[in-house]
N, C-alpha and C. Protein backbone atom coordinates (compact mmCIF):
# COMPACT_ATOMS: atom_id res chain seq x y z
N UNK A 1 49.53 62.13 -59.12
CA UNK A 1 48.96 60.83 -58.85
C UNK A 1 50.06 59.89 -58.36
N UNK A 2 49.63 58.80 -57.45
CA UNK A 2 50.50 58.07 -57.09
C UNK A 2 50.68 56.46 -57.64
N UNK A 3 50.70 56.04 -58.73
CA UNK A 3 50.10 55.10 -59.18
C UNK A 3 51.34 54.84 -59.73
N UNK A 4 51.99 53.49 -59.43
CA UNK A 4 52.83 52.78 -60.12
C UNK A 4 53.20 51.43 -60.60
N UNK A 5 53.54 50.73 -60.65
CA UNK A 5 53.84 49.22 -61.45
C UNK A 5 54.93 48.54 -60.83
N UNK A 6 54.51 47.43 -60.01
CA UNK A 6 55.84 46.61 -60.07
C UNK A 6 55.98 45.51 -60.89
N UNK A 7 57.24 44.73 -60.81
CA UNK A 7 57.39 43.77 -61.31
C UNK A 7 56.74 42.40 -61.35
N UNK A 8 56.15 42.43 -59.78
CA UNK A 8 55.29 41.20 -59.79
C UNK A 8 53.78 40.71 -59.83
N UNK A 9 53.41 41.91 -60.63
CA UNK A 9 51.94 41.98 -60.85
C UNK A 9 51.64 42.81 -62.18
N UNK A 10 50.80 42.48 -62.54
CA UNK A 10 50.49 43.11 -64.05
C UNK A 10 49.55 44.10 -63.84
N UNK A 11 49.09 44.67 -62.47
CA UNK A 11 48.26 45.47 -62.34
C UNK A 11 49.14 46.56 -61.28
N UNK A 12 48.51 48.20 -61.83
CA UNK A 12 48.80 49.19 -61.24
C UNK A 12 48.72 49.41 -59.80
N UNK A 13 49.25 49.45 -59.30
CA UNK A 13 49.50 49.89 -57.51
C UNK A 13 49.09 51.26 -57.39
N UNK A 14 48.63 51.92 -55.89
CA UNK A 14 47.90 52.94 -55.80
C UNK A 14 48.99 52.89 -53.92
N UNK A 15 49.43 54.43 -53.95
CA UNK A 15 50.25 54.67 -52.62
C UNK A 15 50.17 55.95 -51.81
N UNK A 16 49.52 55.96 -50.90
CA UNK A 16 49.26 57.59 -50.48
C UNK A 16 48.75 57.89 -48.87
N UNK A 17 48.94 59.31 -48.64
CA UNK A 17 48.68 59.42 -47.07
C UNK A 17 47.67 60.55 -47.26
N UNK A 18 46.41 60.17 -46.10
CA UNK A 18 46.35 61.35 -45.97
C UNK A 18 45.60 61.58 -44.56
N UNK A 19 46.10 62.89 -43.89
CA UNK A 19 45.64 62.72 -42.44
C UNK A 19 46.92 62.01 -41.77
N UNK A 20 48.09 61.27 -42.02
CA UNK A 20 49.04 60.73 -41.30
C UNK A 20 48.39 59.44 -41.64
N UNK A 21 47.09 58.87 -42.16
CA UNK A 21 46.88 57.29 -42.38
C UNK A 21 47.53 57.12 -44.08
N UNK A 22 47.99 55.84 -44.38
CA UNK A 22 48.63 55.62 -44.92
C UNK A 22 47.51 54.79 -46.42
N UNK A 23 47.19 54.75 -47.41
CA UNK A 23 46.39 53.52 -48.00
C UNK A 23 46.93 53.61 -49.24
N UNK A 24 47.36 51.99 -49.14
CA UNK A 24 48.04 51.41 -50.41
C UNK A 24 46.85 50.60 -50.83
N UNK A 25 47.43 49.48 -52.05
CA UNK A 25 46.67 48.43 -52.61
C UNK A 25 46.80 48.82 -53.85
N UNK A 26 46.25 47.31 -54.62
CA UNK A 26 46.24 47.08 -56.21
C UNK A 26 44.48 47.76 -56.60
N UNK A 27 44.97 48.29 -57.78
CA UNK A 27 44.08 49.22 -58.40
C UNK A 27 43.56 48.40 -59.19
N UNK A 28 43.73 46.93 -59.52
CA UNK A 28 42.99 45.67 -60.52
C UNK A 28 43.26 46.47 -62.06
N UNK A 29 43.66 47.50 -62.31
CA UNK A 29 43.66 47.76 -63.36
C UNK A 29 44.82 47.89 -64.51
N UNK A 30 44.98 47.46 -65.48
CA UNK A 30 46.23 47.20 -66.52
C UNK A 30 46.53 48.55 -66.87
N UNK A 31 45.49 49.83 -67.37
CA UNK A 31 46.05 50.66 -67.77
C UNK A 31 46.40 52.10 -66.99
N UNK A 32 47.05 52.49 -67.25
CA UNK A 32 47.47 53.81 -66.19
C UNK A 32 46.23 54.46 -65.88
N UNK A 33 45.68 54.99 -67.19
CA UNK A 33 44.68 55.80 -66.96
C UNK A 33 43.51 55.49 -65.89
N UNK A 34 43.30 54.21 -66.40
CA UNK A 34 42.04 52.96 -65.57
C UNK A 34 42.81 53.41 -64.43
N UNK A 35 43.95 53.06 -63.80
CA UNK A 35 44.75 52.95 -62.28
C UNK A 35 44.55 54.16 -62.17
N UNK A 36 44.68 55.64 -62.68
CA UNK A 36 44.24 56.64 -61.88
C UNK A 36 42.88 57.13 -61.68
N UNK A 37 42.43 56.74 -62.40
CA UNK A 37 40.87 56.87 -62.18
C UNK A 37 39.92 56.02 -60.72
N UNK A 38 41.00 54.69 -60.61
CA UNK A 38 40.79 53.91 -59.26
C UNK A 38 41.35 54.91 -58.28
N UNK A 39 42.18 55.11 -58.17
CA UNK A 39 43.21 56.02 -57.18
C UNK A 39 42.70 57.40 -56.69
N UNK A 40 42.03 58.05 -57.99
CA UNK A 40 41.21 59.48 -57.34
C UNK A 40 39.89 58.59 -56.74
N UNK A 41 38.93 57.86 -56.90
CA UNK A 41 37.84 57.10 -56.08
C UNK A 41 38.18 57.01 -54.71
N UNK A 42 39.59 56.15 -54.32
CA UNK A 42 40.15 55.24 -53.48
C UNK A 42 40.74 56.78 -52.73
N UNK A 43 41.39 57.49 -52.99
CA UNK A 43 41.50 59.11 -52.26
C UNK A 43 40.43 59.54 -51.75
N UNK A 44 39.22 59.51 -52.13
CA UNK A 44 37.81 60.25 -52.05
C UNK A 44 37.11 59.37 -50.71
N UNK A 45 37.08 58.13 -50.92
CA UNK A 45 36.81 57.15 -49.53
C UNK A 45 37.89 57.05 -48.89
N UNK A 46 39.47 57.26 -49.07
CA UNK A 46 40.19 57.45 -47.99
C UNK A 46 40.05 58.92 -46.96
N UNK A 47 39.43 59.70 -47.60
CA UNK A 47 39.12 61.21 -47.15
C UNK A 47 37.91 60.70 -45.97
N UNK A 48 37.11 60.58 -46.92
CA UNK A 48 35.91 60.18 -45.90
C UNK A 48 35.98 59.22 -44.76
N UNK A 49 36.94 58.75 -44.69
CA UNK A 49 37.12 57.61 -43.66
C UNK A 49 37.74 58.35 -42.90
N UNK A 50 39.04 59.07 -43.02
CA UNK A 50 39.69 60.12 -41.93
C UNK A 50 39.02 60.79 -41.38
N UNK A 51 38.30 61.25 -42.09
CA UNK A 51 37.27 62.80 -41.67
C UNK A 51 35.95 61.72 -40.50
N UNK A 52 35.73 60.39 -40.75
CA UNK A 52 34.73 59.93 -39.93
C UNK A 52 35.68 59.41 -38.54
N UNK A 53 37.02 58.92 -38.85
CA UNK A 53 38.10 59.03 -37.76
C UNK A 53 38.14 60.05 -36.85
N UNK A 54 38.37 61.45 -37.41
CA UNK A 54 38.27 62.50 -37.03
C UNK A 54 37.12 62.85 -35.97
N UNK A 55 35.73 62.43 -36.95
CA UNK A 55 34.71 63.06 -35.71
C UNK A 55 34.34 61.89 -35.06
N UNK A 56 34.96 60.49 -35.08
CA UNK A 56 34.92 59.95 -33.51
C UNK A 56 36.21 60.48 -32.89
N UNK A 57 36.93 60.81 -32.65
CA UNK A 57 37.53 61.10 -31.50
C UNK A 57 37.06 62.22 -30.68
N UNK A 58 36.05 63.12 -31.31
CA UNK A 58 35.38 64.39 -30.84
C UNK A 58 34.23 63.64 -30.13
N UNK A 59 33.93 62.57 -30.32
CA UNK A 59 32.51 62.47 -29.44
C UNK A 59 32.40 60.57 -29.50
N UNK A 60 32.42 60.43 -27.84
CA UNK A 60 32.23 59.35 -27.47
C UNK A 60 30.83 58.52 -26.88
N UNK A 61 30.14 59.41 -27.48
CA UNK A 61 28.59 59.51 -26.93
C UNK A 61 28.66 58.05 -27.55
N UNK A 62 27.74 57.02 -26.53
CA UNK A 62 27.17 55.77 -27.14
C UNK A 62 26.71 55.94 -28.48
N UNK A 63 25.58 56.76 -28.41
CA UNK A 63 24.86 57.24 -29.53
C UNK A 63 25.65 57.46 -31.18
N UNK A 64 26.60 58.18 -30.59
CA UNK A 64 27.27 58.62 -31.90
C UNK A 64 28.30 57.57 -32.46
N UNK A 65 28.93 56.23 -31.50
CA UNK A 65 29.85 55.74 -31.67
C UNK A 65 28.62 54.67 -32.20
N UNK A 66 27.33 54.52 -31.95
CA UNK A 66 26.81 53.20 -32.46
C UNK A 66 26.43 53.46 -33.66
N UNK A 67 26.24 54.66 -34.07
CA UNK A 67 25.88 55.58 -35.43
C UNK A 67 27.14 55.48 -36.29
N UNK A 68 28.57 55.51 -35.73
CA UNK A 68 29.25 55.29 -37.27
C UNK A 68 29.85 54.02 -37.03
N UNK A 69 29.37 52.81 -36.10
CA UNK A 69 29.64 51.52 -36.17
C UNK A 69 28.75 50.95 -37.56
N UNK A 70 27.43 51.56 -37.65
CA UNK A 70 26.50 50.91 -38.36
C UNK A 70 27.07 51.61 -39.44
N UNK A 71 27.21 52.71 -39.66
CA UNK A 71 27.36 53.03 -40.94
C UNK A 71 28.57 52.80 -41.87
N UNK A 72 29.90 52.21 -41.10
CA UNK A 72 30.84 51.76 -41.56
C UNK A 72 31.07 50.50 -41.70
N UNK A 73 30.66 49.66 -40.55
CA UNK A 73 30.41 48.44 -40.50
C UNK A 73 29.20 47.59 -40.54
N UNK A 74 28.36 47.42 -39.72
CA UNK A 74 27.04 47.45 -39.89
C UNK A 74 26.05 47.04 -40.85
N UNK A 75 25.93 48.39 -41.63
CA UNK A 75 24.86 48.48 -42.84
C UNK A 75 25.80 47.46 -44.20
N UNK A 76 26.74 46.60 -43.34
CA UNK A 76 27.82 45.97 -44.82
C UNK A 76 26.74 44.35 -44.69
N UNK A 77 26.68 44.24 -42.69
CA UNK A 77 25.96 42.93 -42.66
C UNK A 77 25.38 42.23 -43.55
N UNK A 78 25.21 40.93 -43.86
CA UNK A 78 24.25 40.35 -44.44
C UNK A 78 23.09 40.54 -44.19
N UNK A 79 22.64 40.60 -42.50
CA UNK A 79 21.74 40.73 -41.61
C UNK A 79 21.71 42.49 -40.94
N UNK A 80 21.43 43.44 -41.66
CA UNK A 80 21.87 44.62 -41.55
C UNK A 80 20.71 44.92 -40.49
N UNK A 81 19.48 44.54 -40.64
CA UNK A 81 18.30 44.89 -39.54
C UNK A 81 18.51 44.33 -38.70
N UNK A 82 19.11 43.42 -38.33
CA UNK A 82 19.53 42.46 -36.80
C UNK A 82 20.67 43.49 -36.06
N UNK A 83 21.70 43.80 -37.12
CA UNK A 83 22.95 44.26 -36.51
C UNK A 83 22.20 45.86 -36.31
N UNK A 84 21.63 46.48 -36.24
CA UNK A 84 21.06 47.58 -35.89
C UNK A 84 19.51 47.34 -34.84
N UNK A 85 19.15 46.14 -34.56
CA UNK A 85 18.13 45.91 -33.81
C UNK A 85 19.05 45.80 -32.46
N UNK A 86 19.81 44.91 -32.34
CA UNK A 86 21.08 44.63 -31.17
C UNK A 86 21.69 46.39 -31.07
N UNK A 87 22.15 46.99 -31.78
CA UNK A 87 22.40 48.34 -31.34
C UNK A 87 21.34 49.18 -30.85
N UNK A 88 20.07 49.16 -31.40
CA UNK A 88 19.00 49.92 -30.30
C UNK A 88 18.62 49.18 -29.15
N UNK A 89 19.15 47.92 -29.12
CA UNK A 89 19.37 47.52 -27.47
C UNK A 89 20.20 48.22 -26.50
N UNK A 90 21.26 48.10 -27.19
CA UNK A 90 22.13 48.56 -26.26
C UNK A 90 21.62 50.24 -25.79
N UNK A 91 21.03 51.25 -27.20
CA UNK A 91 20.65 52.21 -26.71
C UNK A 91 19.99 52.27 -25.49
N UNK A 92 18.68 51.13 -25.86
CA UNK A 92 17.76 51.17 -24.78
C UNK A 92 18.08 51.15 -23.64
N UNK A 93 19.26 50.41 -23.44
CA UNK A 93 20.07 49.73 -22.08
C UNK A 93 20.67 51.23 -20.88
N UNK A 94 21.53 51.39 -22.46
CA UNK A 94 22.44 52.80 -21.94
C UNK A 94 21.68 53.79 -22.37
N UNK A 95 22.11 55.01 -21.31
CA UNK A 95 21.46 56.11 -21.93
C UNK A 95 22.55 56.78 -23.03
N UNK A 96 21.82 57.48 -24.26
CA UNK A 96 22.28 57.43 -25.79
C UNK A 96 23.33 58.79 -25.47
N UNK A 97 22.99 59.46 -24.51
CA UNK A 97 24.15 60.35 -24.19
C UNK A 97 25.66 60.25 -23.50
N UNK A 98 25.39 58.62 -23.12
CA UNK A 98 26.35 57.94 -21.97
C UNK A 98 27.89 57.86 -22.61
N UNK A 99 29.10 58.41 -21.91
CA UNK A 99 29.92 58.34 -22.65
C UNK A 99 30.46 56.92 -23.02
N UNK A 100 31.50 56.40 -23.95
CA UNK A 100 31.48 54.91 -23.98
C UNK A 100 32.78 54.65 -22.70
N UNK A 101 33.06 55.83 -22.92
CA UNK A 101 34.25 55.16 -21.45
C UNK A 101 33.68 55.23 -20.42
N UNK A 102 32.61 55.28 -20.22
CA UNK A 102 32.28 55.45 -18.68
C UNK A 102 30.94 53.84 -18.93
N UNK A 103 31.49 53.32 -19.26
CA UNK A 103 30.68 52.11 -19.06
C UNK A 103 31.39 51.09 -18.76
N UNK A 104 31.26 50.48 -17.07
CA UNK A 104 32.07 49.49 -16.22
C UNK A 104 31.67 47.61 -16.37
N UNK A 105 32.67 47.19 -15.85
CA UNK A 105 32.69 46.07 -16.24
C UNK A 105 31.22 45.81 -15.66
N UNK A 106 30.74 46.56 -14.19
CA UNK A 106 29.04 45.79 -13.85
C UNK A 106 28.36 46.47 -14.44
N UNK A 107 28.38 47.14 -15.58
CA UNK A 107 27.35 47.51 -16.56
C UNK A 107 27.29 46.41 -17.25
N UNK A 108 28.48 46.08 -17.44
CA UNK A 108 28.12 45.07 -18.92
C UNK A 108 27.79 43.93 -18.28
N UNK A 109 28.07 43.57 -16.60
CA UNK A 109 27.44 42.30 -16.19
C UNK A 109 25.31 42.95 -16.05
N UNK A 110 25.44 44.03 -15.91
CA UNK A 110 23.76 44.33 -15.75
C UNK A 110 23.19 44.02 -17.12
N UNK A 111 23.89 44.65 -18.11
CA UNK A 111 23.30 44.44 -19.55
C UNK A 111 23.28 42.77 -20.33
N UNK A 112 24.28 41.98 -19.79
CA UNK A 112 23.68 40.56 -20.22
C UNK A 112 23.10 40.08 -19.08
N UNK A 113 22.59 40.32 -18.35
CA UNK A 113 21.64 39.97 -17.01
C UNK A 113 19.96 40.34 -17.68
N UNK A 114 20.27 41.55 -17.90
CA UNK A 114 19.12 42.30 -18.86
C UNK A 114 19.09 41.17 -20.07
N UNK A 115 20.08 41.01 -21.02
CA UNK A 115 19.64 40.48 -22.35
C UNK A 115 19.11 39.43 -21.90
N UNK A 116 19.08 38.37 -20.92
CA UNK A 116 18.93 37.22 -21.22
C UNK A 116 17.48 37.19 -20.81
N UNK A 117 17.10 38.24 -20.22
CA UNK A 117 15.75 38.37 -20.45
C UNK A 117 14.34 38.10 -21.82
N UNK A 118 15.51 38.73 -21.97
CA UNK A 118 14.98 38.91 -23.50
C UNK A 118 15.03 37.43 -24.74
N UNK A 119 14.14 36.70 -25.34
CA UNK A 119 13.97 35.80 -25.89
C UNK A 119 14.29 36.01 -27.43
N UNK A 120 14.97 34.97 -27.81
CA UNK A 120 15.09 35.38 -29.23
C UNK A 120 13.76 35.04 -30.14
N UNK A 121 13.04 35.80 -30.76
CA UNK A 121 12.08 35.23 -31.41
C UNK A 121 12.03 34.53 -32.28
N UNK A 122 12.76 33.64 -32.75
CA UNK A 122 13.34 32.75 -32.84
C UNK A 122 12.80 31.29 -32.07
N UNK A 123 13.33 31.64 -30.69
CA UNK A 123 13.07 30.66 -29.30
C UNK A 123 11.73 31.13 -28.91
N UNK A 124 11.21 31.92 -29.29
CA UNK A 124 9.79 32.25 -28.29
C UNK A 124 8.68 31.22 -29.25
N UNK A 125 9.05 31.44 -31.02
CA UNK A 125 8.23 30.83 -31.72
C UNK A 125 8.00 29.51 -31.57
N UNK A 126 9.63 29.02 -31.15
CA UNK A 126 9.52 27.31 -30.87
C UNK A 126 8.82 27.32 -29.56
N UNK A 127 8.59 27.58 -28.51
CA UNK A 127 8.43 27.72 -27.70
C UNK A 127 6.47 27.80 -27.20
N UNK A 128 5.91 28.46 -28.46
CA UNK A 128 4.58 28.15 -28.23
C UNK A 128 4.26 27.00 -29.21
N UNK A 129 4.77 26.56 -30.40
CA UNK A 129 4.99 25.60 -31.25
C UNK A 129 4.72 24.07 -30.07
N UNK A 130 5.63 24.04 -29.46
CA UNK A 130 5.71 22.91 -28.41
C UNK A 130 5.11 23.02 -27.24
N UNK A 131 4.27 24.14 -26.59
CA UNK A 131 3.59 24.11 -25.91
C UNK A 131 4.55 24.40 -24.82
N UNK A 132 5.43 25.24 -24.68
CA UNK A 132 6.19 25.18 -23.22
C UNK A 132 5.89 26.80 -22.78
């Protein structure tokens, strides 16, 4: 285990590599045992995070890169159905097999050309509200 103590904190430190990524941080915990018990957790989601590192660099498919955007970032939203409604836009936009490097700067001028099409419902509600 890698778990040690410095001087300027009363809580156990946690230090380790794996994959060549590096993850430190305070383990919040006073007793060793408590600090290794954080530290095998904090190993277990550092694994899983490499290994999801890992299989994006194997595949740049829109599809697959908007799939572990949501699932790493994403599904954290406050607004988790918005931030995944805006990603099946973009599906819709691009095709879900499209690589992400092959999408040019006049894609992305076609795709907010496209969005602004699109009304926020939001604005559509005010919008019959006031009669416009």
């Amino acid at each position: 285990m890698s778990v040690y103590k410095t001087a300027k904190s009363p809580y156990w430190q946690y230090d380790f590599a794996i994959g060549g990524h590096r993850f430190f941080g305070s383990t919040k915990a006073t007793s060793k045992r408590a600090a290794q018990k954080v530290e095998t957790a904090e190993r277990e989601r550092a694994k899983a995070h490499v290994a999801a590192i890992s299989a994006a660099k194997t595949s740049l498919r829109l599809d697959d890169v908007a799939g572990r955007y949501f699932q790493e970032v994403g599904q954290h939203h406050v607004r988790a159905d918005n931030t995944w409604r805006l990603l099946s836009l973009l599906l819709d936009f691009f095709a879900k097999d499209m690589l992400i490097t092959d999408i040019t700067d006049d894609d992305v001028i076609k795709l907010v050309a496209w969005r602004r099409g699109h009304l926020a419902p939001w604005r559509t509600a005010a919008l019959a509200v006031h009669g416009e």
